[in-house]
C-alpha atoms as a PDB file:
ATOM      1  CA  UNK A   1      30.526  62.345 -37.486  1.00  0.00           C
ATOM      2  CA  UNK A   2      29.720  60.118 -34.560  1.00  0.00           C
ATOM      3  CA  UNK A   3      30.094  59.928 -31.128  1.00  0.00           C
ATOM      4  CA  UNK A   4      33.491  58.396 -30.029  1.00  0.00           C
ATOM      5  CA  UNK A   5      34.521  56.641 -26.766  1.00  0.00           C
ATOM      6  CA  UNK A   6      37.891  57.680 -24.809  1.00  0.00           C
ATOM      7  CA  UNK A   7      39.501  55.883 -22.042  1.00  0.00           C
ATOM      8  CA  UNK A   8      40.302  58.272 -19.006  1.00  0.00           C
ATOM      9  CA  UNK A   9      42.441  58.140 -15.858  1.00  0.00           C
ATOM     10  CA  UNK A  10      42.286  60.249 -12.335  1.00  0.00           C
ATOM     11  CA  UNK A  11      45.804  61.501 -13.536  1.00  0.00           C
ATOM     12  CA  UNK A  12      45.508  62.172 -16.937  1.00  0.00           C
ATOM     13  CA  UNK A  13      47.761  64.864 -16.932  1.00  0.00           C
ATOM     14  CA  UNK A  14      50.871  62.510 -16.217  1.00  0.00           C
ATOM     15  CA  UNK A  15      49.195  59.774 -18.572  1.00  0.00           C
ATOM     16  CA  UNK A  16      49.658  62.614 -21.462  1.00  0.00           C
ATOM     17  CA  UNK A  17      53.479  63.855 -20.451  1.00  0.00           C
ATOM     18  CA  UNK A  18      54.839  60.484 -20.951  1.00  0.00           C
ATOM     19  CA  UNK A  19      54.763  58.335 -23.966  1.00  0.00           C
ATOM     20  CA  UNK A  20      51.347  58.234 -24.543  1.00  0.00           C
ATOM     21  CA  UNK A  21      49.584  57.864 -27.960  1.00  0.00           C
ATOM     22  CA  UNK A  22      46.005  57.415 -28.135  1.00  0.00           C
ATOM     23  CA  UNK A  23      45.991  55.236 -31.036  1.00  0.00           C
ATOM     24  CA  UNK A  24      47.414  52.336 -29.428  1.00  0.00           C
ATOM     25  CA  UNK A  25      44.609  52.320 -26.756  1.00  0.00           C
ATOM     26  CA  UNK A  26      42.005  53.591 -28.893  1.00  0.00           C
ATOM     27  CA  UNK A  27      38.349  52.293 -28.663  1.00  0.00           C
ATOM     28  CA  UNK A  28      35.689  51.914 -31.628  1.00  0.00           C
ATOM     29  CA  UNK A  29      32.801  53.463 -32.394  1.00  0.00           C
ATOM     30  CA  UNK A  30      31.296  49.915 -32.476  1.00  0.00           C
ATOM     31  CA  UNK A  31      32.175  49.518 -28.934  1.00  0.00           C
ATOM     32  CA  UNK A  32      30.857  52.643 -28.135  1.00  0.00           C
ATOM     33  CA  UNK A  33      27.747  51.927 -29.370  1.00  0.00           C
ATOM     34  CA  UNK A  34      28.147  48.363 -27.283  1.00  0.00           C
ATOM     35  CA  UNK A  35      28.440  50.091 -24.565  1.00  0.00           C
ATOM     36  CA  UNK A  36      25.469  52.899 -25.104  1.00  0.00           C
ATOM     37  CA  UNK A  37      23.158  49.659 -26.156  1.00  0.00           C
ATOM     38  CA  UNK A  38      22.056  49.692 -22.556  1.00  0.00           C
ATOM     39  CA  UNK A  39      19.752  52.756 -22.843  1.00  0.00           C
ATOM     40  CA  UNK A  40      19.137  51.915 -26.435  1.00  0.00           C
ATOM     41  CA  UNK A  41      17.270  48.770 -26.753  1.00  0.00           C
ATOM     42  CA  UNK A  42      14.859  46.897 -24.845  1.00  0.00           C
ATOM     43  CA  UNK A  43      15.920  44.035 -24.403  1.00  0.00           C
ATOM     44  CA  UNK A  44      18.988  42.053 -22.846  1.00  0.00           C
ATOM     45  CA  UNK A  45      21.738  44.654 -23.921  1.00  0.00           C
ATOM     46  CA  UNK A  46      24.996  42.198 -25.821  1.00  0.00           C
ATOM     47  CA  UNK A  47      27.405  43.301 -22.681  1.00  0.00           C
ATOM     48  CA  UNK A  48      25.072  41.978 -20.589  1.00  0.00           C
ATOM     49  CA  UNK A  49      24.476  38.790 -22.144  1.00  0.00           C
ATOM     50  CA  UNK A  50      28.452  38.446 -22.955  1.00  0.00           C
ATOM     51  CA  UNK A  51      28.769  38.781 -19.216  1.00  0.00           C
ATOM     52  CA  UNK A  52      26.201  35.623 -18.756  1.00  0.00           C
ATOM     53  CA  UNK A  53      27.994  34.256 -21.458  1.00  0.00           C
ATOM     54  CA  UNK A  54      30.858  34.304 -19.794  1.00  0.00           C
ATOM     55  CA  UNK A  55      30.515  34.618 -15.992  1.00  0.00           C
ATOM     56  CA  UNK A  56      32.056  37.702 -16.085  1.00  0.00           C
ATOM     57  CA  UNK A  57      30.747  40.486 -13.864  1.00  0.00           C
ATOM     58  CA  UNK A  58      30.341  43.465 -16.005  1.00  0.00           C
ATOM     59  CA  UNK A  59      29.327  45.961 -13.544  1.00  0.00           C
ATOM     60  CA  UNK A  60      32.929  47.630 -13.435  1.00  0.00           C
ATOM     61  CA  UNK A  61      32.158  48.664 -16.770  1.00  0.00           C
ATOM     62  CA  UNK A  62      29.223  50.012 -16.760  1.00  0.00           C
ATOM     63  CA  UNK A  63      30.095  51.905 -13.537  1.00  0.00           C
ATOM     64  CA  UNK A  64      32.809  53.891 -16.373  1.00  0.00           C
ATOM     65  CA  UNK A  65      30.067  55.640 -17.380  1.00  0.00           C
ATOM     66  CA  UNK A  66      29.637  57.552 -13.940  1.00  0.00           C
ATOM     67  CA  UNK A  67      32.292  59.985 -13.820  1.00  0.00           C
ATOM     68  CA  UNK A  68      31.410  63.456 -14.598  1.00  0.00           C
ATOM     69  CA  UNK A  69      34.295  65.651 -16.002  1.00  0.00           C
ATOM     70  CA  UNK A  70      34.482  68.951 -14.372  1.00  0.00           C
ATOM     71  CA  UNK A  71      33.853  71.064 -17.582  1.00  0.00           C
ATOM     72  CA  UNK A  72      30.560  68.520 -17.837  1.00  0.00           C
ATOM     73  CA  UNK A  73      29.640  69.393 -14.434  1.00  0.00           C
ATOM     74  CA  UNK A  74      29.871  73.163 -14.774  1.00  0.00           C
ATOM     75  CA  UNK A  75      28.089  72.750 -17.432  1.00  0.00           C
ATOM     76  CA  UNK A  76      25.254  70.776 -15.275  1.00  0.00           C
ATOM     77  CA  UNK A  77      25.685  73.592 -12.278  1.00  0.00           C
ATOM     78  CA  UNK A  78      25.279  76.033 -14.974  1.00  0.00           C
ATOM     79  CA  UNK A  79      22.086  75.257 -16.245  1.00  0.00           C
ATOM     80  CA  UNK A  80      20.454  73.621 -13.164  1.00  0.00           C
ATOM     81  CA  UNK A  81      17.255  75.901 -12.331  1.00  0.00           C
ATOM     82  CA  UNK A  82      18.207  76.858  -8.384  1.00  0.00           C
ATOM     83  CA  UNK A  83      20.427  76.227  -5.690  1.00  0.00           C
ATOM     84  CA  UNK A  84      18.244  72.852  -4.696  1.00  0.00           C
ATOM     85  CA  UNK A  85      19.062  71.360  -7.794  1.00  0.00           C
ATOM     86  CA  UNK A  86      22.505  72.356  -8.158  1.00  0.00           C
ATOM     87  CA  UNK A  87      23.235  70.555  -4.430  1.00  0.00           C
ATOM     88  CA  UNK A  88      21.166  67.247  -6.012  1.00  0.00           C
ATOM     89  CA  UNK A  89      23.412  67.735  -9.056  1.00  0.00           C
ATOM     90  CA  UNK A  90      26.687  67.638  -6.666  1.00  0.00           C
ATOM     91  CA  UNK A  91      26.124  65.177  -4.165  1.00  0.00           C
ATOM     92  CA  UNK A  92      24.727  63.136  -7.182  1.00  0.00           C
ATOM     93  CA  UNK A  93      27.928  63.672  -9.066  1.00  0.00           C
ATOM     94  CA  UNK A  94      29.881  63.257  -5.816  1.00  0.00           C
ATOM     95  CA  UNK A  95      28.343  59.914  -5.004  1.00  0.00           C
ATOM     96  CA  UNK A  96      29.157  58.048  -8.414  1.00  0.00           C
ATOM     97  CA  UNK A  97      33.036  59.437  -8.441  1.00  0.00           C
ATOM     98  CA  UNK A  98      33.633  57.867  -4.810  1.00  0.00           C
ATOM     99  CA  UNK A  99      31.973  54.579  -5.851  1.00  0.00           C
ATOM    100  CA  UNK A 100      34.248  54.365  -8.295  1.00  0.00           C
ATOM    101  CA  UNK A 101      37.095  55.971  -7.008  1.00  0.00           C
ATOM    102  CA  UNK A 102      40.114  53.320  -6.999  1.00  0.00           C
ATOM    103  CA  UNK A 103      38.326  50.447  -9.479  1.00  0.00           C
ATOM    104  CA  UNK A 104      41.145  50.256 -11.932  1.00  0.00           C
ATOM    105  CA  UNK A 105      41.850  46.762 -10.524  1.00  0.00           C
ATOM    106  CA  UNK A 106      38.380  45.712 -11.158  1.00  0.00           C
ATOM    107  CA  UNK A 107      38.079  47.100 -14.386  1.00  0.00           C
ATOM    108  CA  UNK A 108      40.920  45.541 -14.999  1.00  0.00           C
ATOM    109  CA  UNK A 109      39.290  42.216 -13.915  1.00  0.00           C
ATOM    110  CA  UNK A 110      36.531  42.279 -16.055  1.00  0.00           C
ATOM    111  CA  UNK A 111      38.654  43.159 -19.490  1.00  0.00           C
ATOM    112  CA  UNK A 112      41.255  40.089 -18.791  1.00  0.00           C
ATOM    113  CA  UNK A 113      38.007  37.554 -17.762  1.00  0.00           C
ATOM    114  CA  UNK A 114      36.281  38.620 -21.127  1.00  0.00           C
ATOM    115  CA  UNK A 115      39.296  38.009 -22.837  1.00  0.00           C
ATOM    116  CA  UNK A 116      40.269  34.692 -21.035  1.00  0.00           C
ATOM    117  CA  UNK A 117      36.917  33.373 -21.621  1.00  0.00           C
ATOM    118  CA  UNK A 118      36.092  34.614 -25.120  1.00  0.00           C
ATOM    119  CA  UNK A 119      39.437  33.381 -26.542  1.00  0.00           C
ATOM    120  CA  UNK A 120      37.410  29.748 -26.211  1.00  0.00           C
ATOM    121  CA  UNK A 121      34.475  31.153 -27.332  1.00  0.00           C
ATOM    122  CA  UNK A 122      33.388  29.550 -30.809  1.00  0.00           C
ATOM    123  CA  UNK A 123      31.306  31.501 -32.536  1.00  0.00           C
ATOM    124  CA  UNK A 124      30.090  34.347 -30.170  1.00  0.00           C
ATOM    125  CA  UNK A 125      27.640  35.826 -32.755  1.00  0.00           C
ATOM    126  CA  UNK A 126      25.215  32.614 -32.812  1.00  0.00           C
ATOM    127  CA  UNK A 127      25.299  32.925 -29.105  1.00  0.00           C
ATOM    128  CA  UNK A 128      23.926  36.690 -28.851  1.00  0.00           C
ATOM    129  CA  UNK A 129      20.361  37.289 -28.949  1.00  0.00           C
ATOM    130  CA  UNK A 130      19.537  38.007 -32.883  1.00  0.00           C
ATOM    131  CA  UNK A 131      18.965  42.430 -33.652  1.00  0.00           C
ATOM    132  CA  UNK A 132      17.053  42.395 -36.466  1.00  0.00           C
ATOM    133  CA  UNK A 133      18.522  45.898 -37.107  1.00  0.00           C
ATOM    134  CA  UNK A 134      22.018  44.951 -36.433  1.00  0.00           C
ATOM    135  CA  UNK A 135      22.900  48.305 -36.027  1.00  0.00           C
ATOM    136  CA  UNK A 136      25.641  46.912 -34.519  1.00  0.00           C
ATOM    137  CA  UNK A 137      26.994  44.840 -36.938  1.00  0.00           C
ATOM    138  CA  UNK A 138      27.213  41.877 -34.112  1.00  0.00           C
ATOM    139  CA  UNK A 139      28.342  39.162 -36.735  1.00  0.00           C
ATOM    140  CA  UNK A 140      31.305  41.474 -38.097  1.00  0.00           C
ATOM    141  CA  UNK A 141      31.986  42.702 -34.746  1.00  0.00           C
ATOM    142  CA  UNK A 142      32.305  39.625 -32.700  1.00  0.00           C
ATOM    143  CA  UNK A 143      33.286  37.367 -34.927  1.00  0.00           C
ATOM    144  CA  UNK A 144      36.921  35.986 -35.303  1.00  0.00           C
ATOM    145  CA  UNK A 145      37.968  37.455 -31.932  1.00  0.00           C
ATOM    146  CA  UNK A 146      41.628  36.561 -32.648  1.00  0.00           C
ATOM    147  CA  UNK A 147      41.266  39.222 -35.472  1.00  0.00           C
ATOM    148  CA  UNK A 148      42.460  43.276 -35.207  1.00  0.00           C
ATOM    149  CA  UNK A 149      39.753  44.220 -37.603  1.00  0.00           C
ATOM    150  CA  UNK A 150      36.344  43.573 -39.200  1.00  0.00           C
ATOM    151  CA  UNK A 151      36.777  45.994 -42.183  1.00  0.00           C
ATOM    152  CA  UNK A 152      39.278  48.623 -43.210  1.00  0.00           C
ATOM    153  CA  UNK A 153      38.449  51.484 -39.965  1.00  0.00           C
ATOM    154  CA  UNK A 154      36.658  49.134 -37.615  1.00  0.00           C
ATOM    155  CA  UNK A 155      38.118  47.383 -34.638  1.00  0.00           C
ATOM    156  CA  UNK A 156      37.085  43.746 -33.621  1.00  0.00           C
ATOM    157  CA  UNK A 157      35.453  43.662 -30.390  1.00  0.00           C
ATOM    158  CA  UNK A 158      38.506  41.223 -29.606  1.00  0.00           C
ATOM    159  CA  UNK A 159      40.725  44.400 -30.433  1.00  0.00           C
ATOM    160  CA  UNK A 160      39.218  46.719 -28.673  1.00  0.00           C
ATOM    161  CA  UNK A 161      39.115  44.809 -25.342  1.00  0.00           C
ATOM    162  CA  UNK A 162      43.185  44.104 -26.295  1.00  0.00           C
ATOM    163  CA  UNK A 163      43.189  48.121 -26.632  1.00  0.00           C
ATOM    164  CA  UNK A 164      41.582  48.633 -23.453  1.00  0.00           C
ATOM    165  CA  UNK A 165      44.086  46.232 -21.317  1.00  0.00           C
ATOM    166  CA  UNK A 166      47.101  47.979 -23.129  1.00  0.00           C
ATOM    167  CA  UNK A 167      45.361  51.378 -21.625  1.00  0.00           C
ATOM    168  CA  UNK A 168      45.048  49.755 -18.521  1.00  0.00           C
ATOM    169  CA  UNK A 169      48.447  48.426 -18.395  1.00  0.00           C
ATOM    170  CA  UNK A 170      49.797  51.972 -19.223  1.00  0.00           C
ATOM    171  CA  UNK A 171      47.719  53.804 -16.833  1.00  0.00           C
ATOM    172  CA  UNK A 172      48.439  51.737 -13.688  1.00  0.00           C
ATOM    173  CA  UNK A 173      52.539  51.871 -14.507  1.00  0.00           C
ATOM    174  CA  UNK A 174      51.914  55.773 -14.281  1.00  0.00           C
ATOM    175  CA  UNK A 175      50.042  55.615 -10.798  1.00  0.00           C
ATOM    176  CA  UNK A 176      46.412  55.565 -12.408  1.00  0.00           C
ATOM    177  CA  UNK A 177      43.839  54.494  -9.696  1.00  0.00           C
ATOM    178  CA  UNK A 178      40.510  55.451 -11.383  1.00  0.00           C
ATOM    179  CA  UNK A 179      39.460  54.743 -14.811  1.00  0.00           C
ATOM    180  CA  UNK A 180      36.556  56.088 -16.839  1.00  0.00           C
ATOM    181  CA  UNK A 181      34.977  56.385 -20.327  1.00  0.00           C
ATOM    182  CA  UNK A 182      35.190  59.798 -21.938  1.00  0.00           C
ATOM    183  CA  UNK A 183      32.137  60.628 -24.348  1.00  0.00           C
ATOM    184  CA  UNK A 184      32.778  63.128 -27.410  1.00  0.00           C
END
């Protein structure tokens, strides 16, 4: 088991009724873990030197990982230790979902400049800052962009960011205006 990455939508509801499947917009554990590398390691996280890389702001994406789901923030009301805390908790909460409320267009910014620019990329790997733990598996991963896989289960990072525009693409045709990354 691991810990998977879903893309989400202000209106899932009406995302789900129509001719959804999650498969075609699914994301990787790989970029997952690409995006959790932020709070993992110490140095320059690989999103944020792709986005140097490429002159791509990144922010939008990181800003995905703000939204709180309401079962999540029950969850953080639940166990907060008094009233003080649960009002921090809230306005907290509150805060990040209006900062983001609406970026669908600038998320969907950032995924078309990565892919613009790292279509005439050559050899993206060499360019990242070397993990001597690769638990990443960087050279697999970002190599051959072009590609839809690096192994038999494991999108390319190229795929996934395809996967993520067809999401996009889908959610704004059904009215989406907010997008976010689901954790489970």
């Amino acid at each position: 088991m691991g810990l998977d990455i879903l893309l989400g939508a202000n209106n899932q509801a009406e995302l789900d009724a129509g001719h959804y499947d999650p498969d075609d917009h699914q994301l990787s554990r790989n970029f997952c873990n690409f995006m959790c590398r932020r709070w993992a390691i110490e140095e320059e996280p690989e999103l944020d030197q792709i986005g140097r890389l490429t002159g791509v702001d990144i922010s939008p994406l990181y800003e995905m990982d703000n939204y709180t789901l309401p079962e999540d923030l029950s969850s953080m009301l639940e166990y907060a230790d008094d009233d003080a805390e649960r009002q921090e908790i809230l306005a907290r909460t509150q805060a990040a979902s209006a900062a983001m409320a609406g970026n669908i267009d600038r998320v969907t910014a950032t995924v078309e400049g990565l892919l613009t620019q790292l279509t005439t990329m050559e050899d993206l790997p060499s360019r990242l800052r070397p993990d001597p733990e690769d638990t990443l598996y960087a050279t697999a991963y970002f190599a051959n962009f072009s590609a839809a896989r690096m192994n038999a289960y494991d999108n390319t990072f190229g795929q996934d960011l395809r996967n993520f525009r067809s999401f996009l693409e889908y959610a704004k045709g059904k009215g989406s205006e907010t997008v976010f990354f689901v954790y489970g």
